[in-house]
Protein backbone atom coordinates (compact mmCIF):
# COMPACT_ATOMS: atom_id res chain seq x y z
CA UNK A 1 145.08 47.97 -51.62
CA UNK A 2 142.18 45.97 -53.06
CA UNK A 3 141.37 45.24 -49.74
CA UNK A 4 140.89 48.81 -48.29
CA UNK A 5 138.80 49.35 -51.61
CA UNK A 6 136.32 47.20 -50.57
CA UNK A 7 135.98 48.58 -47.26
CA UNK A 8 135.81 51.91 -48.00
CA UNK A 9 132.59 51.45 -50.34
CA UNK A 10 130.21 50.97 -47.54
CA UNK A 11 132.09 53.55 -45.22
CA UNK A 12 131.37 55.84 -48.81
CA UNK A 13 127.53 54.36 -48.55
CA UNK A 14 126.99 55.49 -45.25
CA UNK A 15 128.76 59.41 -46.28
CA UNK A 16 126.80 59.66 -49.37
CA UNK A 17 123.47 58.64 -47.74
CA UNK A 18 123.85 62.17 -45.45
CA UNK A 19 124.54 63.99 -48.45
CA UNK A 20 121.13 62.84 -50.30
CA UNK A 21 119.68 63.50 -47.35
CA UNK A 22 118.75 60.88 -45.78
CA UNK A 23 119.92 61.48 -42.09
CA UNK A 24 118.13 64.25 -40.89
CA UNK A 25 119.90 67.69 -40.03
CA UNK A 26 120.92 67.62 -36.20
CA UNK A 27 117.73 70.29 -35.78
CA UNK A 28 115.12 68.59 -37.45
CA UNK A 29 112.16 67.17 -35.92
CA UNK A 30 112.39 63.56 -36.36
CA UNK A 31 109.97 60.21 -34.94
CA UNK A 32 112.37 57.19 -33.81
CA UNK A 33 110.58 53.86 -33.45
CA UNK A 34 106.99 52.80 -33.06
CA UNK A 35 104.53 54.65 -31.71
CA UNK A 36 104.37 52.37 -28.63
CA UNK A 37 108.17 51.49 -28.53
CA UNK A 38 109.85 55.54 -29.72
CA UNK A 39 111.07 58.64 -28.82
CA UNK A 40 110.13 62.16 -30.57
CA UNK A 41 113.73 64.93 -31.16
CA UNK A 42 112.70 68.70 -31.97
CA UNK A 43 108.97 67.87 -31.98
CA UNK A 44 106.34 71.03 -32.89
CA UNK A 45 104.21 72.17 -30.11
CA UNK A 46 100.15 72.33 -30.61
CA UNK A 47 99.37 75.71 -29.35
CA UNK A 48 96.99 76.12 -26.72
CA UNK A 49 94.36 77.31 -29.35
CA UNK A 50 94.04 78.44 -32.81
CA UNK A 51 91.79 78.43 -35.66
CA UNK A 52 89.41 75.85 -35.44
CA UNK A 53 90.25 74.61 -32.00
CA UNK A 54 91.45 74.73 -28.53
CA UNK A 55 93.71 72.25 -26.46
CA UNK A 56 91.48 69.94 -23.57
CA UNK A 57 94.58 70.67 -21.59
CA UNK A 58 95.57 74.00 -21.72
CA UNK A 59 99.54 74.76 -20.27
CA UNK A 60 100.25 71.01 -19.96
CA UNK A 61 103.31 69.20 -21.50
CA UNK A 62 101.92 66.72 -24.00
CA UNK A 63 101.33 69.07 -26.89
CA UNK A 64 104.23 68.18 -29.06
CA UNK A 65 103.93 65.88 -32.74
CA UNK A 66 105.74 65.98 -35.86
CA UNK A 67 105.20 68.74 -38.20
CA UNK A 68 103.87 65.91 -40.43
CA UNK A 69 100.61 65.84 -37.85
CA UNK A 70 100.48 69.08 -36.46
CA UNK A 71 100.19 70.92 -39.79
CA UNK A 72 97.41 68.14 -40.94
CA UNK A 73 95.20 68.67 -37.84
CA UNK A 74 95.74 72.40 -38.30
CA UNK A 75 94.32 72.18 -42.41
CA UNK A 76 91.40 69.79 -40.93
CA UNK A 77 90.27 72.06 -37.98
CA UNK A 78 90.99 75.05 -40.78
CA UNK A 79 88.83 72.84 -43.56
CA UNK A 80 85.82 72.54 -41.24
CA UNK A 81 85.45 75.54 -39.62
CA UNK A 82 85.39 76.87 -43.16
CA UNK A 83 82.83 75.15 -44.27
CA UNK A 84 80.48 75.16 -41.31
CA UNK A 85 80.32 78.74 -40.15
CA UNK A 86 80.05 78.60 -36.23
CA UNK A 87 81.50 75.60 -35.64
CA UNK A 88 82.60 75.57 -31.74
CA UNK A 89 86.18 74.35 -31.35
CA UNK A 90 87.44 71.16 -31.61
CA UNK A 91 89.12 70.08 -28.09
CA UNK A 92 92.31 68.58 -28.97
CA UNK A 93 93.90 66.55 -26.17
CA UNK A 94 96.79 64.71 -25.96
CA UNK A 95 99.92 64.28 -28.21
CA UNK A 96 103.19 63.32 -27.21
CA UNK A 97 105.50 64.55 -24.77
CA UNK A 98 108.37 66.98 -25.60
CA UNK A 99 111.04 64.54 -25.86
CA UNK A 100 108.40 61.26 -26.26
CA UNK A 101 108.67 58.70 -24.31
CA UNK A 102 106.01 56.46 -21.95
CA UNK A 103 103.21 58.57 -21.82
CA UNK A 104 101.54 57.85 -18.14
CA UNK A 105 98.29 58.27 -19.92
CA UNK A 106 99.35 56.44 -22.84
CA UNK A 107 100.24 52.92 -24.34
CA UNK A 108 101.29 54.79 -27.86
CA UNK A 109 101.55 58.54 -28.58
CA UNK A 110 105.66 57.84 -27.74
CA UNK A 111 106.94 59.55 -30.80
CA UNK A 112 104.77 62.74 -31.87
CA UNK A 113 102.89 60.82 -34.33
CA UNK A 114 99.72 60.23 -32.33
CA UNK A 115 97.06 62.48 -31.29
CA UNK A 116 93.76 62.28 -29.56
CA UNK A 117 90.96 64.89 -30.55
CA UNK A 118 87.20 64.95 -29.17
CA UNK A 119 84.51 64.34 -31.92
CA UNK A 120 82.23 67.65 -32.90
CA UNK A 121 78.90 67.50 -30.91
CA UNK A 122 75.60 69.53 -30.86
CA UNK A 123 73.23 70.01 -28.35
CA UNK A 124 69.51 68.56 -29.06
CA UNK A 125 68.80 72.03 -30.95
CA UNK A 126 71.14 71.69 -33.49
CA UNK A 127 73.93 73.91 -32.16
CA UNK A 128 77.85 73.53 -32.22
CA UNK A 129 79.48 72.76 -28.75
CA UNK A 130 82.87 72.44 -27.76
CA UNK A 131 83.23 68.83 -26.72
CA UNK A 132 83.66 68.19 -22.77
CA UNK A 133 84.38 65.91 -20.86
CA UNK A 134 84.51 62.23 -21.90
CA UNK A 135 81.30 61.69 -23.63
CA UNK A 136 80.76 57.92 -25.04
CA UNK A 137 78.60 57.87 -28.26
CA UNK A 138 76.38 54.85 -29.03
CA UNK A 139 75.66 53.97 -32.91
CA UNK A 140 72.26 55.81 -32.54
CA UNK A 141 74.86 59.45 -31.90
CA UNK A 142 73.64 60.63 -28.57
CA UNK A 143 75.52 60.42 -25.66
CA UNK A 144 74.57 61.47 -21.86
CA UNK A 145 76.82 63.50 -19.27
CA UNK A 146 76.01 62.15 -15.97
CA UNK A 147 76.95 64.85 -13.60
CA UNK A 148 76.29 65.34 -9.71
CA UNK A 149 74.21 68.85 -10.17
CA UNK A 150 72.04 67.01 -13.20
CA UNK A 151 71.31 63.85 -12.33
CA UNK A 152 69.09 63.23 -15.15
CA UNK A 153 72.34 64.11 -17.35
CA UNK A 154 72.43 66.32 -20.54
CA UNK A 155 71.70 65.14 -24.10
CA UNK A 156 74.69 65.39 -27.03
CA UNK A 157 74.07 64.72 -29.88
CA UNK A 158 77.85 63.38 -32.53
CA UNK A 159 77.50 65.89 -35.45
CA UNK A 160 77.59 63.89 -38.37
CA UNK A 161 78.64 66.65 -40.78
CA UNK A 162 81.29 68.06 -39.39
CA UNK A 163 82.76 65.20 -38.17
CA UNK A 164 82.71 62.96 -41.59
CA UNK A 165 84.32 66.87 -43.14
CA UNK A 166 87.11 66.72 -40.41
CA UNK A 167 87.27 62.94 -41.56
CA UNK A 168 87.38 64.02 -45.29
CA UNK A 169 89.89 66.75 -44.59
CA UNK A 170 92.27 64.10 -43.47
CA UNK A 171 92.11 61.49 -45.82
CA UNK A 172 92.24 63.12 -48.73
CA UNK A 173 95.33 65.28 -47.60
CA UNK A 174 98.03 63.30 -48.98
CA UNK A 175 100.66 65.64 -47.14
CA UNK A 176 99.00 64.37 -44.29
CA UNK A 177 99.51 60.21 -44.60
CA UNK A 178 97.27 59.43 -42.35
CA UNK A 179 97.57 55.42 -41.43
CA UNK A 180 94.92 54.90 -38.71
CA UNK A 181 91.48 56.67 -37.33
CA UNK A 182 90.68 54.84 -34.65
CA UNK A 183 86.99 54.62 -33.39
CA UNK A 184 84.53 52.19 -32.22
CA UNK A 185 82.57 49.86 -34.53
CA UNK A 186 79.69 52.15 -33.74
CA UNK A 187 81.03 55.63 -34.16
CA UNK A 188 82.59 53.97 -37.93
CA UNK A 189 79.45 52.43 -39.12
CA UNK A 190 77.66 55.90 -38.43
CA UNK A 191 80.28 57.86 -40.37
CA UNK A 192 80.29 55.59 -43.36
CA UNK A 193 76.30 55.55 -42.99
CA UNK A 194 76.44 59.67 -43.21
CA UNK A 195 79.45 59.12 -46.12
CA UNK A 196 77.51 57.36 -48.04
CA UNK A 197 73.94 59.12 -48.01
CA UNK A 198 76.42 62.82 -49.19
CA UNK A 199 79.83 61.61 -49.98
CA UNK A 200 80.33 62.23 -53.61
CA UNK A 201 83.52 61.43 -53.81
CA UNK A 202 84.43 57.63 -53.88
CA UNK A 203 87.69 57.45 -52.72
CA UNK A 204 86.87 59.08 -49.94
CA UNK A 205 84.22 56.20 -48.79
CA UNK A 206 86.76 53.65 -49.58
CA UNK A 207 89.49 55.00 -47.50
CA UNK A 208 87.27 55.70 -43.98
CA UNK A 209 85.84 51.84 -44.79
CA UNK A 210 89.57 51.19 -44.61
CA UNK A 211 91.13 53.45 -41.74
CA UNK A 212 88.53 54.13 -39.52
CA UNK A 213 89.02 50.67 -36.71
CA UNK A 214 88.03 49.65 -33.60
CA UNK A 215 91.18 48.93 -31.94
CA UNK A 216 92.41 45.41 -30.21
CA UNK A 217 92.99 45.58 -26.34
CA UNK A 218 91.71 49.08 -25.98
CA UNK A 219 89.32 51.25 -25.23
CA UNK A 220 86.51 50.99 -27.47
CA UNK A 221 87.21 54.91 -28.49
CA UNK A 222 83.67 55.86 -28.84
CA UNK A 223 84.56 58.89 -27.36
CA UNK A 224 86.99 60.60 -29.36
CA UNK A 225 89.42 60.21 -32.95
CA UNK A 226 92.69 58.88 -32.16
CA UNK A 227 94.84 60.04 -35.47
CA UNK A 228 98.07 58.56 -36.71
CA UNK A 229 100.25 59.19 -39.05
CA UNK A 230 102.80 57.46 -40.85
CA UNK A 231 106.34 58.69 -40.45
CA UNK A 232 108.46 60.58 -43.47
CA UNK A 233 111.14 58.92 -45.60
CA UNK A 234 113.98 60.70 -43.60
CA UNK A 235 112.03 59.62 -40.46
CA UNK A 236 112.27 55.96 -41.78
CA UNK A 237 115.83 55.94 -42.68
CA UNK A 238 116.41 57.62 -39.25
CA UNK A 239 114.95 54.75 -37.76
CA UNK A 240 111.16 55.49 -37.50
CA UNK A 241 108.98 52.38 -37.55
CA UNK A 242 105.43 51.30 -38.56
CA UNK A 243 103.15 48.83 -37.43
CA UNK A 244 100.70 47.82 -39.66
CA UNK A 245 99.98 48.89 -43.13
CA UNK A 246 101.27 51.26 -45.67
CA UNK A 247 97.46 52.02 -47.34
CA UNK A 248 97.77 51.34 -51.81
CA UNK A 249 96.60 55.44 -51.63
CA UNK A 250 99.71 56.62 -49.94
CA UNK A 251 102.47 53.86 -50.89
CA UNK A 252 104.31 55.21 -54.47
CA UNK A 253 104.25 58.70 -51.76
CA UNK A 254 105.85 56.50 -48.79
CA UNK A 255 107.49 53.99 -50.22
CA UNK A 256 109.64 54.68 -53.01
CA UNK A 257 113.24 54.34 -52.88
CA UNK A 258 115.39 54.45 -50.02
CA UNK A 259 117.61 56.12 -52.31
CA UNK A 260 116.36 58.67 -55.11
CA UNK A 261 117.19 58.13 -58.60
CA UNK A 262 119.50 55.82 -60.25
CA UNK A 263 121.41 53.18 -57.95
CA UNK A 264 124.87 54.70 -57.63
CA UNK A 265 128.27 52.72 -58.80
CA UNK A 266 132.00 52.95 -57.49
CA UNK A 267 132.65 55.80 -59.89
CA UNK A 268 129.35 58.11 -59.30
CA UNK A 269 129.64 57.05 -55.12
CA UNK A 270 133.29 58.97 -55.19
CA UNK A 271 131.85 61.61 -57.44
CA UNK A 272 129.01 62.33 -55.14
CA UNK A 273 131.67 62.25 -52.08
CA UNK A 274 134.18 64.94 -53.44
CA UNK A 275 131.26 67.16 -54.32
CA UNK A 276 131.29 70.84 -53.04
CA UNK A 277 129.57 71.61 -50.08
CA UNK A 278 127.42 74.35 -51.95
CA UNK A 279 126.29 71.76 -53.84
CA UNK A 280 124.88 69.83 -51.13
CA UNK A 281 123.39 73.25 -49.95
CA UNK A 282 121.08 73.40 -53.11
CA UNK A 283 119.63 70.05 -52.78
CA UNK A 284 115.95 69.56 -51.45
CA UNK A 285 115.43 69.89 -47.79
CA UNK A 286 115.65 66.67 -45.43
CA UNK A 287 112.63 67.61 -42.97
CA UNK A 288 109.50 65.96 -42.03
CA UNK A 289 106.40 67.27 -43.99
CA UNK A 290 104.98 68.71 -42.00
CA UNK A 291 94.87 63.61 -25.28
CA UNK A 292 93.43 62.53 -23.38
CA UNK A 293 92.33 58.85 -22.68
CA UNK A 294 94.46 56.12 -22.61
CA UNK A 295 95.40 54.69 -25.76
């Protein structure tokens, strides 16, 4: 008897860790593994276009991301075109795939938390365009679009404002958990040069010093934001992974307990077993919160 006590605690374990709600419902959107090494279940599709922007690849397959970064991208291109009445679209390109997986574009964006998204540009006048094309920025924030009818190219201009306010947007949406920004050295030293000439706000500057990176053994992204968020806690105890950092802003939100509350004993494990059903009903739910180039 003692002996099939002891076995049945961590068989008890595993049943009371679906009941807090740690294994996702069988329809949830859930990340497994790392974004190079993952898959992506019940992802959310980007739509083609909506407020604030339009998809570089309208129709195509590689639209789908956790709610987690879908709803954040939707409050940033929301956020901006707000506050800059006229704004042209942001050109959003790729995600993941439906059900993740390689990406034939892509070393990462495996599993919906990865997304590539073209910076804001103006022309030499001043005015909003929709970015096009793949249009590398040097730290002085003009870039040239060499094209067979113009050989001379045309002049763009990276729009400092809007892009440090999509920027903003993100890192101070703590919904949103955003873990990397990648971008060249250049395209980062001009942002933080713009944040701090109007940021007010200094957590703001701290956290783009932080995110914002050039990354290793890719391409210098000097042409667009690569965005990526962390996963949930019921992503993580599903099995989602992270490589690299949990950032001090975001780790009491990421972090805390596998389980919530109190530690449970042999007693309170049996109690929480035998509960009713409608009990389980009432607690919180277990879902996530809610390209183009190769990266």
């Amino acid at each position: 008897m003692v002996m099939r006590v002891r076995h049945a605690v961590p068989l008890a374990a595993l049943v009371t860790f679906g009941c807090l709600g740690l294994t996702p419902a069988p329809d949830a959107p859930v990340s497994f593994g790392a974004t190079n090494r993952g898959v992506l279940r019940n992802g959310v599709a980007m739509p083609d276009r909506g407020e604030g922007f339009v998809r570089a690849r309208p129709g195509e397959p590689t639209r789908y991301g956790t709610p987690r970064l879908v709803s954040a991208l939707s409050r940033s291109f929301t956020a901006v075109a707000d506050r800059y009445p006229g704004t042209a679209p942001m050109r959003v390109g790729d995600l993941s795939s439906p059900m993740g997986g390689r990406h034939h574009r892509h070393g990462s964006h495996r599993s919906g938390r990865d997304v590539d998204v073209l910076f804001y540009m103006t022309d030499p006048s001043g005015r909003s365009l929709t970015g096009r094309g793949w249009l590398a920025y040097n730290r002085f924030g003009f870039a040239v679009e060499r094209r067979e009818e113009a050989p001379s190219g045309g002049l763009f201009l990276f729009d400092d404002a809007r892009n440090w306010h999509f920027l903003r947007t993100l890192l101070l949406d703590e919904a949103a958990a955003v873990q990397w920004l990648f971008v060249s050295r250049g395209v980062k030293a001009r942002l933080l040069r713009y944040g701090m000439a109007h940021e007010r706000d200094a957590r703001v500057l701290t956290r783009a010093a932080t995110v914002l990176h050039q990354p290793l053994r890719a391409s210098p992204h000097d042409d667009h934001f690569h965005v990526r968020v962390l996963c949930t806690a019921d992503e993580r105890a599903a099995g989602c992974r992270e490589r690299g950092p949990i950032w001090p802003w975001l780790r009491d939100r990421e972090k805390g307990s596998v389980l919530p509350g109190e530690p449970l004993d042999d007693e309170a494990l049996i109690e929480a077993i035998n509960a009713p059903i409608e009990a389980e009903a009432q607690e919180p739910d277990g879902q996530a919160d809610a390209g183009v180039g190769p990266t």
